[in-house]
N, C-alpha and C. Protein backbone atom coordinates (compact mmCIF):
# COMPACT_ATOMS: atom_id res chain seq x y z
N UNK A 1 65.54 109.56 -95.56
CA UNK A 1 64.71 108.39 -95.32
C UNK A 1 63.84 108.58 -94.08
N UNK A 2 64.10 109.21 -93.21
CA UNK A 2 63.35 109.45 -92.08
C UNK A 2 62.65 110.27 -92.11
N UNK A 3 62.38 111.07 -92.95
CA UNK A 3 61.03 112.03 -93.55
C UNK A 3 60.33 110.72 -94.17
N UNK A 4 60.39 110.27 -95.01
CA UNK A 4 59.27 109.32 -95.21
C UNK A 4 58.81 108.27 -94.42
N UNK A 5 59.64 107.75 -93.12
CA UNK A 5 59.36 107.08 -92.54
C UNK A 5 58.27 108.22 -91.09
N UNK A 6 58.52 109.40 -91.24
CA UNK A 6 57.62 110.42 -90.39
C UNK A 6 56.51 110.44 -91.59
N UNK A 7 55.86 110.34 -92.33
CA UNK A 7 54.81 110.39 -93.04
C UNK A 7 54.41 109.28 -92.49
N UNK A 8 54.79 107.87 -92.91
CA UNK A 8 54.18 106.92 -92.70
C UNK A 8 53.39 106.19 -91.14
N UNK A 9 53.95 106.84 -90.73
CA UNK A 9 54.61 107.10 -88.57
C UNK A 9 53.51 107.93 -88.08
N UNK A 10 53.45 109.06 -88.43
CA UNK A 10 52.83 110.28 -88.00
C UNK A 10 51.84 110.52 -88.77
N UNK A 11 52.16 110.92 -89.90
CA UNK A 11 51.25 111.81 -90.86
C UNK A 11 49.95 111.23 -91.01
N UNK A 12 50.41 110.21 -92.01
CA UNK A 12 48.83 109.31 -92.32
C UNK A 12 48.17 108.78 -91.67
N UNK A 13 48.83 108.30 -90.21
CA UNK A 13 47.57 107.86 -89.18
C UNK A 13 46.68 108.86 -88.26
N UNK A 14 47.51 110.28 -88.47
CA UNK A 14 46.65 111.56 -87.87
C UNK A 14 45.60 111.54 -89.14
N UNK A 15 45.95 111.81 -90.46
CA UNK A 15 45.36 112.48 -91.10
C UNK A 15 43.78 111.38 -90.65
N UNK A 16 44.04 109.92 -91.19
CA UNK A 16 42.97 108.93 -90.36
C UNK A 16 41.74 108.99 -89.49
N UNK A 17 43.03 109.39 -88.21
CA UNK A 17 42.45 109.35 -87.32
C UNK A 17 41.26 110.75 -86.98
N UNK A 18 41.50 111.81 -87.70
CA UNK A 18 41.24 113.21 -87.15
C UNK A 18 41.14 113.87 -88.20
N UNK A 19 40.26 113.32 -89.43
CA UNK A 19 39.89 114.06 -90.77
C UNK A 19 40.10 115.66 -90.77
N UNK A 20 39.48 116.41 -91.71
CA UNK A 20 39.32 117.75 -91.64
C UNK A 20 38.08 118.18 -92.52
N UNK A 21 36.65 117.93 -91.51
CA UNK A 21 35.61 118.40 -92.30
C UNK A 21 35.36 119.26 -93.34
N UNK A 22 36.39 120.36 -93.38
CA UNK A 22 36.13 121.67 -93.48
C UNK A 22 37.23 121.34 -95.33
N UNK A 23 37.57 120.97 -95.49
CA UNK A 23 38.11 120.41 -96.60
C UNK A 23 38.22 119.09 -96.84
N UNK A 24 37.27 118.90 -97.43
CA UNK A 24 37.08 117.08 -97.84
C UNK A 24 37.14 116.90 -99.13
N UNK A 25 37.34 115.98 -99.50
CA UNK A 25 37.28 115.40 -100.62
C UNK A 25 35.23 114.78 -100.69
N UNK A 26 35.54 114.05 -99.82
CA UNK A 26 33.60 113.62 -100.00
C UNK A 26 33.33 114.63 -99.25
N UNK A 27 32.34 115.60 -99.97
CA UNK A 27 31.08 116.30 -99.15
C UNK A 27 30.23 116.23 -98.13
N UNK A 28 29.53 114.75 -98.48
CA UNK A 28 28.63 114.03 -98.05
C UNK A 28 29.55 113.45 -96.65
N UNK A 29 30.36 112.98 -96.54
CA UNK A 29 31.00 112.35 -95.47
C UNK A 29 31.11 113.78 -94.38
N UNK A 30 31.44 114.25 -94.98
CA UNK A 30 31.99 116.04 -94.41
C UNK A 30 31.10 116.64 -93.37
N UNK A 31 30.28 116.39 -94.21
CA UNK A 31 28.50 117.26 -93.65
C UNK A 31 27.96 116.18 -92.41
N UNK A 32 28.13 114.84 -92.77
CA UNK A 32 27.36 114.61 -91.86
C UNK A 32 28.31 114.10 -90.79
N UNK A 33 29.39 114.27 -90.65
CA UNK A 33 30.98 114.26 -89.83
C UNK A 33 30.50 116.02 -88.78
N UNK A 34 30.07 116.81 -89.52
CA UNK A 34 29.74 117.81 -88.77
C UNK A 34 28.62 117.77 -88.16
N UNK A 35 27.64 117.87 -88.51
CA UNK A 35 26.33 117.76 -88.03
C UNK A 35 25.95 116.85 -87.15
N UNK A 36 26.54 115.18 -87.37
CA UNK A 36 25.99 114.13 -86.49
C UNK A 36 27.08 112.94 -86.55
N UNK A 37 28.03 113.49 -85.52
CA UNK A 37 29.45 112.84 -85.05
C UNK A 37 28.65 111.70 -84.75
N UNK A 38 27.74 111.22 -84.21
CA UNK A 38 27.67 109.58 -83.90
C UNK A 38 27.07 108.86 -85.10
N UNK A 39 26.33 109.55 -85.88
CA UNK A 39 25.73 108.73 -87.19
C UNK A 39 27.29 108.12 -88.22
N UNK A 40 27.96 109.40 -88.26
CA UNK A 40 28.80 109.29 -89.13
C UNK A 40 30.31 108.37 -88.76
N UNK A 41 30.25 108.21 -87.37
CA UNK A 41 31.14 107.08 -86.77
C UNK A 41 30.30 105.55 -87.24
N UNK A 42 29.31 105.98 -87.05
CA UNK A 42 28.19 104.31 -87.48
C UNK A 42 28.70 103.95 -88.53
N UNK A 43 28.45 104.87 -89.49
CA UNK A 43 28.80 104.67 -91.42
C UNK A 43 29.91 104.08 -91.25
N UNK A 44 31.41 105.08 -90.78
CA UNK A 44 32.20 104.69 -91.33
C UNK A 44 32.41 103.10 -90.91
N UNK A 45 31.89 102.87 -89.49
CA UNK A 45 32.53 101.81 -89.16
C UNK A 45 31.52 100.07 -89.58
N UNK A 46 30.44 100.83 -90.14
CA UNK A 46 29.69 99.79 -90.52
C UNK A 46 29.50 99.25 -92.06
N UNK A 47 30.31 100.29 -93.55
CA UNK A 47 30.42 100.53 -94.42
C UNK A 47 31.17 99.40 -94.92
N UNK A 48 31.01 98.54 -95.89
CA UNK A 48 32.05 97.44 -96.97
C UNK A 48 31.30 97.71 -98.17
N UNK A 49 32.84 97.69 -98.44
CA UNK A 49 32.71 97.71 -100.59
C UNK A 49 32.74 96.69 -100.89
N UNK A 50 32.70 95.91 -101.66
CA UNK A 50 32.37 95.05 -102.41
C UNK A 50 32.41 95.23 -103.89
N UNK A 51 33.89 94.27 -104.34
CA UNK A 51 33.58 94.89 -105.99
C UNK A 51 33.28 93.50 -106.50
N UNK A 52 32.00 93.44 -107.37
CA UNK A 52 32.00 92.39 -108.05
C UNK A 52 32.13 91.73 -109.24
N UNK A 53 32.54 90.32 -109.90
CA UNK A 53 33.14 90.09 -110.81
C UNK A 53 32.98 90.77 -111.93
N UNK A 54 31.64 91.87 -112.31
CA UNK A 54 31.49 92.36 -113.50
C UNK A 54 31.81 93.41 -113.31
N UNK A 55 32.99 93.97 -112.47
CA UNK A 55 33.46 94.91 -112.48
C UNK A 55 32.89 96.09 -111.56
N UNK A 56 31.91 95.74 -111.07
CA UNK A 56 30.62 97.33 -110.34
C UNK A 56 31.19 96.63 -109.17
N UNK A 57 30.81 97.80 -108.38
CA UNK A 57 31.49 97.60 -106.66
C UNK A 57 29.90 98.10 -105.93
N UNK A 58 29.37 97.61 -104.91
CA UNK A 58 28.39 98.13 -104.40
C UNK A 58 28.73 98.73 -102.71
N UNK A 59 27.71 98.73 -101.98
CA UNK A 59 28.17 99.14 -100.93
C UNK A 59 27.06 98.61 -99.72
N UNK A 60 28.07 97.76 -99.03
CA UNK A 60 26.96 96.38 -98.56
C UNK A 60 27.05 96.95 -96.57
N UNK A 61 26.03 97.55 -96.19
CA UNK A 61 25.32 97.72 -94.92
C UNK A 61 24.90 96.33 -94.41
N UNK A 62 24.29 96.52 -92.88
CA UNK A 62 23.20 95.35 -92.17
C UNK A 62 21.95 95.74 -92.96
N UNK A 63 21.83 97.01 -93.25
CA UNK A 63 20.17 97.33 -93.76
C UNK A 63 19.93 97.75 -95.14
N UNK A 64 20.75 98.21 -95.93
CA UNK A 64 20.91 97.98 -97.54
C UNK A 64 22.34 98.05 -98.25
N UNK A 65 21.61 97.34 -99.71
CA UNK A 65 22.90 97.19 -100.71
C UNK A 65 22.80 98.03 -101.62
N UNK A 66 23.32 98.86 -102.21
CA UNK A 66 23.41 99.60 -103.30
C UNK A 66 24.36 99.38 -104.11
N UNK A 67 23.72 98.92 -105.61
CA UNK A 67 24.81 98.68 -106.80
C UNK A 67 25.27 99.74 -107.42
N UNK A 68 26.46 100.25 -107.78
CA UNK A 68 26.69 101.75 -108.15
C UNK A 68 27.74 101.01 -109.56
N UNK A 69 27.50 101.84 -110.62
CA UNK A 69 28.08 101.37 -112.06
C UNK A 69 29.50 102.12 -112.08
């Protein structure tokens, strides 16, 4: 039990906190995590999803919305 309570403890709030550009799952997050550490702190921290009742989720900024199917 205390191995899973060290995942939950440790693991996943490093993994969080201190991504790993160099193997990502998003590309796009990856690249610009390398290239331009302050843009990509902006995104993450300025970024909401939004799913709406017909099922599409968009992705709602201060400066645009994009509907994605």
């Amino acid at each position: 039990m205390s191995d899973l309570a060290n995942v939950f403890e440790v693991l996943l709030p490093q993994l969080l906190l201190y991504p790993n550009p160099s193997d990502a799952l998003n590309g796009e997050a990856a690249a610009l995590m390398m290239r331009y550490q302050a843009a990509y702190e902006q995104r993450v921290k300025g970024g909401t999803i939004v799913l709406s009742d017909d099922g599409r989720y968009f992705s709602k900024s201060k400066d645009a919305v994009e509907f994605q199917d």
